[in-house]
C-alpha atoms as a PDB file:
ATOM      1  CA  UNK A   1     128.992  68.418  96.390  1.00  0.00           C
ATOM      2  CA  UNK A   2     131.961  69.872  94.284  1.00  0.00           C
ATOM      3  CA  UNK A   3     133.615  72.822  95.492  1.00  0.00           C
ATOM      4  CA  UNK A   4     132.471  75.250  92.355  1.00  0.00           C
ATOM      5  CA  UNK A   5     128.658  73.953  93.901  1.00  0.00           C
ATOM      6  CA  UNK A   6     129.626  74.530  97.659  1.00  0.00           C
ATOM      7  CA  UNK A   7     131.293  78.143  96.397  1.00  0.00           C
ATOM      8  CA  UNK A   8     128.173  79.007  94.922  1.00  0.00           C
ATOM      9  CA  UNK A   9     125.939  78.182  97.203  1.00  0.00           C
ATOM     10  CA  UNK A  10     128.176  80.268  99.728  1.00  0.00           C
ATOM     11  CA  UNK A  11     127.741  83.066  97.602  1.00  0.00           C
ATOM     12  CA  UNK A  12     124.065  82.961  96.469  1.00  0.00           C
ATOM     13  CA  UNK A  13     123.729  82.456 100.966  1.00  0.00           C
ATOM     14  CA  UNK A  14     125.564  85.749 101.479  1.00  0.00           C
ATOM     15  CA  UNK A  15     123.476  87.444  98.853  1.00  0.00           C
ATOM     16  CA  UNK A  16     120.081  86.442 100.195  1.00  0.00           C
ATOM     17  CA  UNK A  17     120.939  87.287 103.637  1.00  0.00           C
ATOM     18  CA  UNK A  18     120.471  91.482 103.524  1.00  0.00           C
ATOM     19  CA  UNK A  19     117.536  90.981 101.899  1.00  0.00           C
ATOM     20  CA  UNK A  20     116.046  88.103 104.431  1.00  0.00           C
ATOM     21  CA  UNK A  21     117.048  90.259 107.289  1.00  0.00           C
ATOM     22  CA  UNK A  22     115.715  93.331 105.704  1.00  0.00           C
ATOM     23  CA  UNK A  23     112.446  91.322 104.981  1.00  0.00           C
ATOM     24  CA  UNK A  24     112.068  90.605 108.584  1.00  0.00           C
ATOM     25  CA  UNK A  25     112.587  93.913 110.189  1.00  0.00           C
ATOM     26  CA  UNK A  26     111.283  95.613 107.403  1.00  0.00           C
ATOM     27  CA  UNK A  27     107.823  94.132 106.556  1.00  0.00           C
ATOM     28  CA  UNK A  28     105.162  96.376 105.857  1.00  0.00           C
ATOM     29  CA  UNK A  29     102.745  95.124 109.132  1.00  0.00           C
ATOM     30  CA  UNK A  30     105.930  95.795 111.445  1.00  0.00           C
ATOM     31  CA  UNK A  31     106.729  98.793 109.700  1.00  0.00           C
ATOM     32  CA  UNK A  32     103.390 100.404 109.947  1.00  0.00           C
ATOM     33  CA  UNK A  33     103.266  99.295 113.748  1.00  0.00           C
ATOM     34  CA  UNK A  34     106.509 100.857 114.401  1.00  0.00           C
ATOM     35  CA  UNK A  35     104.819 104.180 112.979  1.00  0.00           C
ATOM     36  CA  UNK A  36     102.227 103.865 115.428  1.00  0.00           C
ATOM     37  CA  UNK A  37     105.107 104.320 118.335  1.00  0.00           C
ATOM     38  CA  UNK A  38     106.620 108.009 118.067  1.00  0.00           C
ATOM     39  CA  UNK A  39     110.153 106.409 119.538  1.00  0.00           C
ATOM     40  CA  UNK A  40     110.504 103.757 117.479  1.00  0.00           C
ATOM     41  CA  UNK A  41     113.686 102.606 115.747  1.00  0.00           C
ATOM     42  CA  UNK A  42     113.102 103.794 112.742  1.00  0.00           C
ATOM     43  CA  UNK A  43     113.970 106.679 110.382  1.00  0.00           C
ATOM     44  CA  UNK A  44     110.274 108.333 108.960  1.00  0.00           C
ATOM     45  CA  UNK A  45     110.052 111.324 106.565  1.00  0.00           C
ATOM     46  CA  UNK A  46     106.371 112.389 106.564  1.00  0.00           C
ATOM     47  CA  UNK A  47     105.040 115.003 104.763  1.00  0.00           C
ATOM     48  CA  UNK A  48     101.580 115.637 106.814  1.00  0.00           C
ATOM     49  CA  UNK A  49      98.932 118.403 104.773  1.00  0.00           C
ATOM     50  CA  UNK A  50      96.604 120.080 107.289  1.00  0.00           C
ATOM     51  CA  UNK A  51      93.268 122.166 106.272  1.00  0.00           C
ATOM     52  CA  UNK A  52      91.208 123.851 108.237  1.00  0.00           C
ATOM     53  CA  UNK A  53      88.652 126.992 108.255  1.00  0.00           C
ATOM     54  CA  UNK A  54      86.529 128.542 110.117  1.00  0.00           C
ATOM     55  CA  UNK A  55      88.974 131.173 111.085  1.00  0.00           C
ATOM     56  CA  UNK A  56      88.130 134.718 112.502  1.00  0.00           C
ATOM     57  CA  UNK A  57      85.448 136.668 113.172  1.00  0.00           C
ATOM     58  CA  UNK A  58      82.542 135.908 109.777  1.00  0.00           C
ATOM     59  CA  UNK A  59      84.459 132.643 109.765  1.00  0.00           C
ATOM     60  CA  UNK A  60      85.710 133.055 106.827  1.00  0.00           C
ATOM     61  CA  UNK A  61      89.158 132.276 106.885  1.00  0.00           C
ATOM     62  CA  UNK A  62      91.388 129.099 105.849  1.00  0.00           C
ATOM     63  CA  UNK A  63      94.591 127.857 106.478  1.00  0.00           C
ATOM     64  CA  UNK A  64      96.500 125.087 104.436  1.00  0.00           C
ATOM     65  CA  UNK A  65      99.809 123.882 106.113  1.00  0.00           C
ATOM     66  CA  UNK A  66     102.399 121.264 105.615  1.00  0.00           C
ATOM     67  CA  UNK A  67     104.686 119.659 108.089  1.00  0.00           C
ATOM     68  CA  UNK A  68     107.843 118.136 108.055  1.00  0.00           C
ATOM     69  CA  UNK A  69     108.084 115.816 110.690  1.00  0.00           C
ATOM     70  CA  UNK A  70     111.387 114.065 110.429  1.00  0.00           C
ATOM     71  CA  UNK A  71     111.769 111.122 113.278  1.00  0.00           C
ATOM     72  CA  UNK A  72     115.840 110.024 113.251  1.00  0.00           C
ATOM     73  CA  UNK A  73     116.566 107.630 116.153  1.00  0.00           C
ATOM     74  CA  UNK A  74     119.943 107.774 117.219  1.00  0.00           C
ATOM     75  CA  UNK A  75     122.031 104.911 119.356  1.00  0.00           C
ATOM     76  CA  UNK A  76     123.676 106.300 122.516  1.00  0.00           C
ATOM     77  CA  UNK A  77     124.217 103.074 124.630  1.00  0.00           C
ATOM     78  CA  UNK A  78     123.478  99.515 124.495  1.00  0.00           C
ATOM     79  CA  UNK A  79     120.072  99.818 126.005  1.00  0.00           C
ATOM     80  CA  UNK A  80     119.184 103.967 125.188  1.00  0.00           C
ATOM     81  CA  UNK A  81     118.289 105.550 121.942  1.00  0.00           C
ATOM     82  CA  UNK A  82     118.034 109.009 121.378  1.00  0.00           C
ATOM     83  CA  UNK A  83     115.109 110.190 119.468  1.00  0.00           C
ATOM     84  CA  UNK A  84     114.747 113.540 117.593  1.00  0.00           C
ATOM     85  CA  UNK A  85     111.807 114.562 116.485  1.00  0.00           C
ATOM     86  CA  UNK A  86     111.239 117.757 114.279  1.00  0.00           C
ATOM     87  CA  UNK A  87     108.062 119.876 113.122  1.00  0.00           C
ATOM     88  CA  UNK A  88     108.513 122.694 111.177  1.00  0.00           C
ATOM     89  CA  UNK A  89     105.388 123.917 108.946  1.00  0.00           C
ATOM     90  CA  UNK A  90     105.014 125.539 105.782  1.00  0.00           C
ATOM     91  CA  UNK A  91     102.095 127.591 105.736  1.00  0.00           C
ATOM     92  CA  UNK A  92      99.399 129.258 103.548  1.00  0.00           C
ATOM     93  CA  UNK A  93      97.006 131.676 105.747  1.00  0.00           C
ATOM     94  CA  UNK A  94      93.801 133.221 104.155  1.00  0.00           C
ATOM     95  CA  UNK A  95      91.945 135.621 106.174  1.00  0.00           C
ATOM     96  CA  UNK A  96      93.379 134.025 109.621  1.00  0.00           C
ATOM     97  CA  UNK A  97      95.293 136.753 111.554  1.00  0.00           C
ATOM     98  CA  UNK A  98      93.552 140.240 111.609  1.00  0.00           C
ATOM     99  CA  UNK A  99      94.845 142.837 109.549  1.00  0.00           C
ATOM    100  CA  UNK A 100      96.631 140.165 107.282  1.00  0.00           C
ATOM    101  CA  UNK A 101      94.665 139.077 103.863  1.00  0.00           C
ATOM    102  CA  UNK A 102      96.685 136.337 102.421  1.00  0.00           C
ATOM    103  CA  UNK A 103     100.383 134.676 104.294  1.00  0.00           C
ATOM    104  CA  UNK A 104     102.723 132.195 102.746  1.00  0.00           C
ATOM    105  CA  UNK A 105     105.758 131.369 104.700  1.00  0.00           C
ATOM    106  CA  UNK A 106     107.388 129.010 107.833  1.00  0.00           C
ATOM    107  CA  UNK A 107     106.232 128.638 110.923  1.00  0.00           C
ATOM    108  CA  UNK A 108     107.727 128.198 114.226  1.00  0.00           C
ATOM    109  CA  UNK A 109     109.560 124.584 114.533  1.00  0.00           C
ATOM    110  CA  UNK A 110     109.335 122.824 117.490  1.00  0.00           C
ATOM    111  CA  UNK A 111     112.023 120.293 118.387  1.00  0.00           C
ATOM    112  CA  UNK A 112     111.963 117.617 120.645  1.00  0.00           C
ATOM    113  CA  UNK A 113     114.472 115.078 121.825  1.00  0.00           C
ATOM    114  CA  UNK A 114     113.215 111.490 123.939  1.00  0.00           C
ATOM    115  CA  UNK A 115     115.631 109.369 125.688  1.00  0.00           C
ATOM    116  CA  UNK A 116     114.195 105.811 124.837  1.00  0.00           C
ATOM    117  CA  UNK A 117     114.901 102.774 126.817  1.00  0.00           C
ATOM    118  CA  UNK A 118     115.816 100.061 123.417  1.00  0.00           C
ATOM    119  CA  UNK A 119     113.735  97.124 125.505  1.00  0.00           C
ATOM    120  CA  UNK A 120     110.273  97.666 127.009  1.00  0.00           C
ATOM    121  CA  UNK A 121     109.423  97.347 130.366  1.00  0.00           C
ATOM    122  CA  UNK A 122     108.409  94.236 131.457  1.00  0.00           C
ATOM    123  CA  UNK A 123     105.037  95.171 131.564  1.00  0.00           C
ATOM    124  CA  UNK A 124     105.131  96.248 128.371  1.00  0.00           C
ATOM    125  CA  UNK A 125     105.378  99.534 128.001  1.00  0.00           C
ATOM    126  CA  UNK A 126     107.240 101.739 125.666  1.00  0.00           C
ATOM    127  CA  UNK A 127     108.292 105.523 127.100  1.00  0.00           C
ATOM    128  CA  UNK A 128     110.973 108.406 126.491  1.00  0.00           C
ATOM    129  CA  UNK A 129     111.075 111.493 128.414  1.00  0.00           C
ATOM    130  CA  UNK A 130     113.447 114.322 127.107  1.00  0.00           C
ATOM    131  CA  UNK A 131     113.432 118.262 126.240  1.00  0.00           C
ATOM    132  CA  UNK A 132     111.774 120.048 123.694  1.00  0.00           C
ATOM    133  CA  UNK A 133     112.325 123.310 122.355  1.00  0.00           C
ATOM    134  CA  UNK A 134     111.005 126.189 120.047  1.00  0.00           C
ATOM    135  CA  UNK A 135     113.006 127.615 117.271  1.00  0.00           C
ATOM    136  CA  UNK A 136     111.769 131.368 115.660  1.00  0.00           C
ATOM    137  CA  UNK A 137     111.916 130.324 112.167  1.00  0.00           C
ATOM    138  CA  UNK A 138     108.278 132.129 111.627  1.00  0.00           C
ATOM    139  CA  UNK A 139     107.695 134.292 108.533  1.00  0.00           C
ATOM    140  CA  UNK A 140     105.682 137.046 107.364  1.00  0.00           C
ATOM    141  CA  UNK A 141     103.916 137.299 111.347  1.00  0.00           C
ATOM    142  CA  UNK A 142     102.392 133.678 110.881  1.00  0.00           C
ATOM    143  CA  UNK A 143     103.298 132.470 114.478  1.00  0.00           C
ATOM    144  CA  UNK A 144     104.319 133.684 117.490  1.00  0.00           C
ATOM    145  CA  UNK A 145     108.476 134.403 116.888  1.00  0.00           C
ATOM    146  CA  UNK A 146     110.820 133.810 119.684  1.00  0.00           C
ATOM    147  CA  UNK A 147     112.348 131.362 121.581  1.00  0.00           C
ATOM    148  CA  UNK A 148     110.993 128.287 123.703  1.00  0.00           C
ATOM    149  CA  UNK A 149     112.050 125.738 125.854  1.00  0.00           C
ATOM    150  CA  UNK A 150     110.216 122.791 127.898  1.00  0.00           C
ATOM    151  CA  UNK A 151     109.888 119.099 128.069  1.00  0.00           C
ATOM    152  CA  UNK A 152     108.289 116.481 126.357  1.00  0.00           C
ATOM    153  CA  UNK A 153     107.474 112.635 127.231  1.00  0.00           C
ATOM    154  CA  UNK A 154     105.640 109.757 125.446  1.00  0.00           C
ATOM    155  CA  UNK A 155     104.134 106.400 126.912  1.00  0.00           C
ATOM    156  CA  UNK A 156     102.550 103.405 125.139  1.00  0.00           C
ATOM    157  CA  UNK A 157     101.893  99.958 125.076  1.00  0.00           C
ATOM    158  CA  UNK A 158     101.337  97.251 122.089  1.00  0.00           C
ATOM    159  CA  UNK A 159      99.671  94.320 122.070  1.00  0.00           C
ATOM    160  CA  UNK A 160      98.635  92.689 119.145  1.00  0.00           C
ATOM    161  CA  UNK A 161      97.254  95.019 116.335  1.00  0.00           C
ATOM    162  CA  UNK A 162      96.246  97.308 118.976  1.00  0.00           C
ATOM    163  CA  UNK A 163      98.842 100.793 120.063  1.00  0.00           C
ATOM    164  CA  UNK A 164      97.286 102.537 122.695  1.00  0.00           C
ATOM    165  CA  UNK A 165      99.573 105.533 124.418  1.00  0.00           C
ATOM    166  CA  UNK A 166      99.628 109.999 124.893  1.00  0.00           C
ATOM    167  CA  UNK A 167     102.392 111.716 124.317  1.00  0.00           C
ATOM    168  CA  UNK A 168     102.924 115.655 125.237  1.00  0.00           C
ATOM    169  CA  UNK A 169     105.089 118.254 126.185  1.00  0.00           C
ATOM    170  CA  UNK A 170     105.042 122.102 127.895  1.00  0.00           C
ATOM    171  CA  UNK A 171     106.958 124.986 126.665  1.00  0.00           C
ATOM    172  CA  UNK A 172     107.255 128.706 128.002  1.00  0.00           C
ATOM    173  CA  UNK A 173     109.159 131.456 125.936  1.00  0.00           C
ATOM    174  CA  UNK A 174     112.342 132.193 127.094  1.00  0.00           C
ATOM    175  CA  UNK A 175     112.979 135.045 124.723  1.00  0.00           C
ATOM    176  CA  UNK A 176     111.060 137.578 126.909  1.00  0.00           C
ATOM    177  CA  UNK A 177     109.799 139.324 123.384  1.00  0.00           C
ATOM    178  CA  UNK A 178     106.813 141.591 124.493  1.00  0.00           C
ATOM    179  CA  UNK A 179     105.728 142.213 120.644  1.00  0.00           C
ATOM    180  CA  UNK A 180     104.631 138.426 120.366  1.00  0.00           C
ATOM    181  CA  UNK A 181     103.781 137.947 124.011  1.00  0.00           C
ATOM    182  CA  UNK A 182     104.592 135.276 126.422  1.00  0.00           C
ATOM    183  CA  UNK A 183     103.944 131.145 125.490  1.00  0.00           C
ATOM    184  CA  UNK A 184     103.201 128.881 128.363  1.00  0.00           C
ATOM    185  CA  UNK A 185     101.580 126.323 126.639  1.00  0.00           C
ATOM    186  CA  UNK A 186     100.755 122.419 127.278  1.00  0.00           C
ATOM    187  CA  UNK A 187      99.925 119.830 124.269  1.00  0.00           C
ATOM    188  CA  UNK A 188      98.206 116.542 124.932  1.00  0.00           C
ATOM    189  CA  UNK A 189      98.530 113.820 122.126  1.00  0.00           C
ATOM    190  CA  UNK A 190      96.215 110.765 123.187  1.00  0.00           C
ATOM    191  CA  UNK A 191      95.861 108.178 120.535  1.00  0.00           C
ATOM    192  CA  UNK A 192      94.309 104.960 119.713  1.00  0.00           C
ATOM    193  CA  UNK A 193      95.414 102.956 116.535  1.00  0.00           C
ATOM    194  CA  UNK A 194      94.876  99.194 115.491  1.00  0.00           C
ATOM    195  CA  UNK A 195      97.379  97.955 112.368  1.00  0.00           C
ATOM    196  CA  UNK A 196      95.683  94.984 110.385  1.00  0.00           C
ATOM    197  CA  UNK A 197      97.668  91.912 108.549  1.00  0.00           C
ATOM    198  CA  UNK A 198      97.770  94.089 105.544  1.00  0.00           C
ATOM    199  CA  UNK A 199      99.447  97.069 107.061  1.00  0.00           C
ATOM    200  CA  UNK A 200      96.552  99.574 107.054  1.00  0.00           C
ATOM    201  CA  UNK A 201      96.712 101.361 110.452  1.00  0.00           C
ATOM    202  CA  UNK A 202      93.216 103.093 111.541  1.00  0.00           C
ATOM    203  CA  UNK A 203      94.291 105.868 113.867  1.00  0.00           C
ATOM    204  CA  UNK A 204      92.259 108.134 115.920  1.00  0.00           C
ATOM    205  CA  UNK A 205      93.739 111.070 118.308  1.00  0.00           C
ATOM    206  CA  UNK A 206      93.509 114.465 119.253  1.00  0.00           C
ATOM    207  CA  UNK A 207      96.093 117.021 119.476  1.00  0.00           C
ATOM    208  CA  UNK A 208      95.013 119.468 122.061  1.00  0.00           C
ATOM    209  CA  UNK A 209      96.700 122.182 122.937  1.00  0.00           C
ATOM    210  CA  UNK A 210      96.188 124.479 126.314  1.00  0.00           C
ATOM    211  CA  UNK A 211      97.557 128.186 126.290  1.00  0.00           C
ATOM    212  CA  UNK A 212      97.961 128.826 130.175  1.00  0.00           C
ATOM    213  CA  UNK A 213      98.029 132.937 129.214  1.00  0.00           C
ATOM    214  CA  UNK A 214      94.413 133.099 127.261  1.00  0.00           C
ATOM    215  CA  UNK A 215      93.199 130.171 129.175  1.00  0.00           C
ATOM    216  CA  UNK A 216      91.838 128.932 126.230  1.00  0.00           C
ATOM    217  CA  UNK A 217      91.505 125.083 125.148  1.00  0.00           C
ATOM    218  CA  UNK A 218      91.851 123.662 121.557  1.00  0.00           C
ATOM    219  CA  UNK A 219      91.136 120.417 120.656  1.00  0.00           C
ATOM    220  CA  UNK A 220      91.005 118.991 117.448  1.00  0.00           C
ATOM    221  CA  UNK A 221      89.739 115.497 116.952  1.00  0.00           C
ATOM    222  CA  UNK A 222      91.752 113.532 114.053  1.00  0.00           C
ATOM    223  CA  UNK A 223      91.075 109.877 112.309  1.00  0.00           C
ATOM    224  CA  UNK A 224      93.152 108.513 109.772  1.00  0.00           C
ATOM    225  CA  UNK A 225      93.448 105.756 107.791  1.00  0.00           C
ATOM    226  CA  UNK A 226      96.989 104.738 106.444  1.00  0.00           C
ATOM    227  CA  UNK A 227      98.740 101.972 104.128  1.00  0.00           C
ATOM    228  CA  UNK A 228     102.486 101.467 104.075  1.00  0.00           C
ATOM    229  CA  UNK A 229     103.331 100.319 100.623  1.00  0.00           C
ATOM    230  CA  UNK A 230     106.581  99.775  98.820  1.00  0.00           C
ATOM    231  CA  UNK A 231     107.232 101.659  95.261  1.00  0.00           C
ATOM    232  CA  UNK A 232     110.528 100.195  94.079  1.00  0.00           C
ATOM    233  CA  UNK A 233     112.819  99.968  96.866  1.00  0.00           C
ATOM    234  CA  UNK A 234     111.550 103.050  98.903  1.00  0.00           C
ATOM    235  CA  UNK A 235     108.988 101.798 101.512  1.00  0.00           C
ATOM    236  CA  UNK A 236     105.883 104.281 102.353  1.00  0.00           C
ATOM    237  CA  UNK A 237     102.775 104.765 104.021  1.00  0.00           C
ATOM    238  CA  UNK A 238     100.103 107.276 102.564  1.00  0.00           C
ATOM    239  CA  UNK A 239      97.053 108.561 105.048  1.00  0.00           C
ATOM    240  CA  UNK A 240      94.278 110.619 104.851  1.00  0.00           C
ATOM    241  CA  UNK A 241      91.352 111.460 107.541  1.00  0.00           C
ATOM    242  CA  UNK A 242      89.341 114.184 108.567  1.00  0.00           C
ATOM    243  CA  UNK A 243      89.653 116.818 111.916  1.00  0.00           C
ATOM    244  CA  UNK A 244      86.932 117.719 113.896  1.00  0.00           C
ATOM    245  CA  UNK A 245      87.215 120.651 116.460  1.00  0.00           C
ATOM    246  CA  UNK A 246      86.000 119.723 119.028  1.00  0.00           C
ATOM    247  CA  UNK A 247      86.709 123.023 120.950  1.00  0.00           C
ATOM    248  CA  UNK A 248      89.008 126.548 119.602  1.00  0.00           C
ATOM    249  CA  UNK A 249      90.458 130.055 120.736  1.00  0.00           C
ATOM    250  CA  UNK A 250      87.549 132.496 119.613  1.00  0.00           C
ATOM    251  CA  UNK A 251      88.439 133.787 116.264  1.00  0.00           C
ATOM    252  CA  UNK A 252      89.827 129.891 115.663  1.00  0.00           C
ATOM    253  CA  UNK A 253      89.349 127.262 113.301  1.00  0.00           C
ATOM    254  CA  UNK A 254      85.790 125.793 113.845  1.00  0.00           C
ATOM    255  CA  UNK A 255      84.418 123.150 111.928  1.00  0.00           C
ATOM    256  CA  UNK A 256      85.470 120.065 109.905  1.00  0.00           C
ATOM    257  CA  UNK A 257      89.172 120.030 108.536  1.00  0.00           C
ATOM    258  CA  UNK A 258      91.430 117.069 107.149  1.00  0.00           C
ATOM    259  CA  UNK A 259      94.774 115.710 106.650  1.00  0.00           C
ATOM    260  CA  UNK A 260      96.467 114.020 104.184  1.00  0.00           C
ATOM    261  CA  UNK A 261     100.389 112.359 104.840  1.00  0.00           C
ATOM    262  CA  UNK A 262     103.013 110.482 103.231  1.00  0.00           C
ATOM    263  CA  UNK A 263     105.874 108.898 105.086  1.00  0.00           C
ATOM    264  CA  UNK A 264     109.080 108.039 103.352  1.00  0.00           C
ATOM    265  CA  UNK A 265     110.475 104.789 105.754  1.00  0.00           C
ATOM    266  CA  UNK A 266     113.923 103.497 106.539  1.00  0.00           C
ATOM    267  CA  UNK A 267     114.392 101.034 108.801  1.00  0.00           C
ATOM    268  CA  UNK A 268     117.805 101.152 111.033  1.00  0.00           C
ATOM    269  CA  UNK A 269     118.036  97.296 111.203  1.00  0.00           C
END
């Protein structure tokens, strides 16, 4: 082999390796099973569309809401990642808080943080534990305003197609704001999701949430059906499913609802 052959053979090698590596952490079956684990390596933009109705006292009343869940992992040690997950939601309220005909604005974000071991256990399973705060970025009286602080942890375990875990967390106010009264809340996340060959992930979970105060359950039932694809360089996954409510607050949403998300995805290595 001549050296202008051995040269360019170095260089076509060092041009096919980024995209080799990037092949094998980024294909779409191990990217949509990395979705399935809320502290997984891996930077995710979704853009999740929630309706549901039911609301208030004739029933009447809708609500259409967007979040914007951004998941950024960050590296803190050799075997710890830290994981910050955001929600905040952009809302549209018809007929859903009393005295209030139509609302368009933010709601209040809740922020979370999970220290991650990098390496499950050796049983298997996949965990972070970490605090979790509220932040009053609420507008035109959508949500309740003030402060928040808690804790939030996650647990799972995958094996094969199959990701079977709960996540949660607790908050209380901290801002002591009468007008909006007290929050001393819990949310339960179980889920159950299986990922086929082809990278369509069949999720189903609820996302309960119990308000120690009113003593008052709600528990929405959610299954969705997702595909991570790739549209030029960007990879993605698009959902959609429908919500059941499976129990409310009184003047609550009641009914079917559905959901709708797409995830902008970039893997970290």
């Amino acid at each position: 082999m001549s050296q202008v052959t051995r040269f360019a053979t170095t260089l076509v090698g060092l041009a096919l390796a980024p995209v080799a590596h990037a092949q094998g952490v980024g294909g779409a079956e191990e990217l949509a099973k990395q979705l399935s684990n809320p502290v997984a390596n891996l930077i995710s933009v979704p853009f999740q569309y929630n309706y549901n109705s039911g609301f208030g006292p004739d029933g009447d009343g809708s609500q259409n809401y967007i979040n914007f869940q951004p998941v950024i992992p960050f590296s803190i040690s050799e075997d710890w990642n830290l994981i910050s997950r955001t929600i905040l939601p952009l809302v549209w309220n018809d007929g859903v808080v009393p005295g209030e005909d139509h609302q368009f604005g933010l709601g209040t974000t809740t922020q979370s943080f999970f220290f991650s071991p990098k390496q499950p256990t050796a049983a298997g399973l996949i965990w972070g534990v970490g605090p979790a705060f509220l932040l009053p970025t609420a507008t035109d009286h959508i949500a309740t305003n003030q402060w928040g602080a808690g804790f939030t942890g996650v647990a799972l375990t995958q094996k094969g197609p199959w990701t079977l875990g709960a996540l949660g967390n607790h908050l209380w106010s901290v801002t002591g704001d009468s007008a909006d009264g007290d929050i001393n809340q819990t949310f339960l996340q179980p889920f159950l999701s299986y990922t086929t060959p082809k990278a369509t992930t069949f999720t189903l979970n609820t996302e309960s949430t119990y308000d120690w105060e009113a003593t008052d359950w709600s528990v929405p039932i959610n299954f969705v059906v997702a595909q991570v694809v790739k549209i030029g360089n960007q990879r993605m996954q698009f959902g959609v499913g429908a919500r059941y409510w499976a129990n409310s607050t009184e003047f609550g949403p009641d009914g079917w609802g559905a959901r709708a998300v797409v995830t902008f995805l970039f893997p970290t290595g």
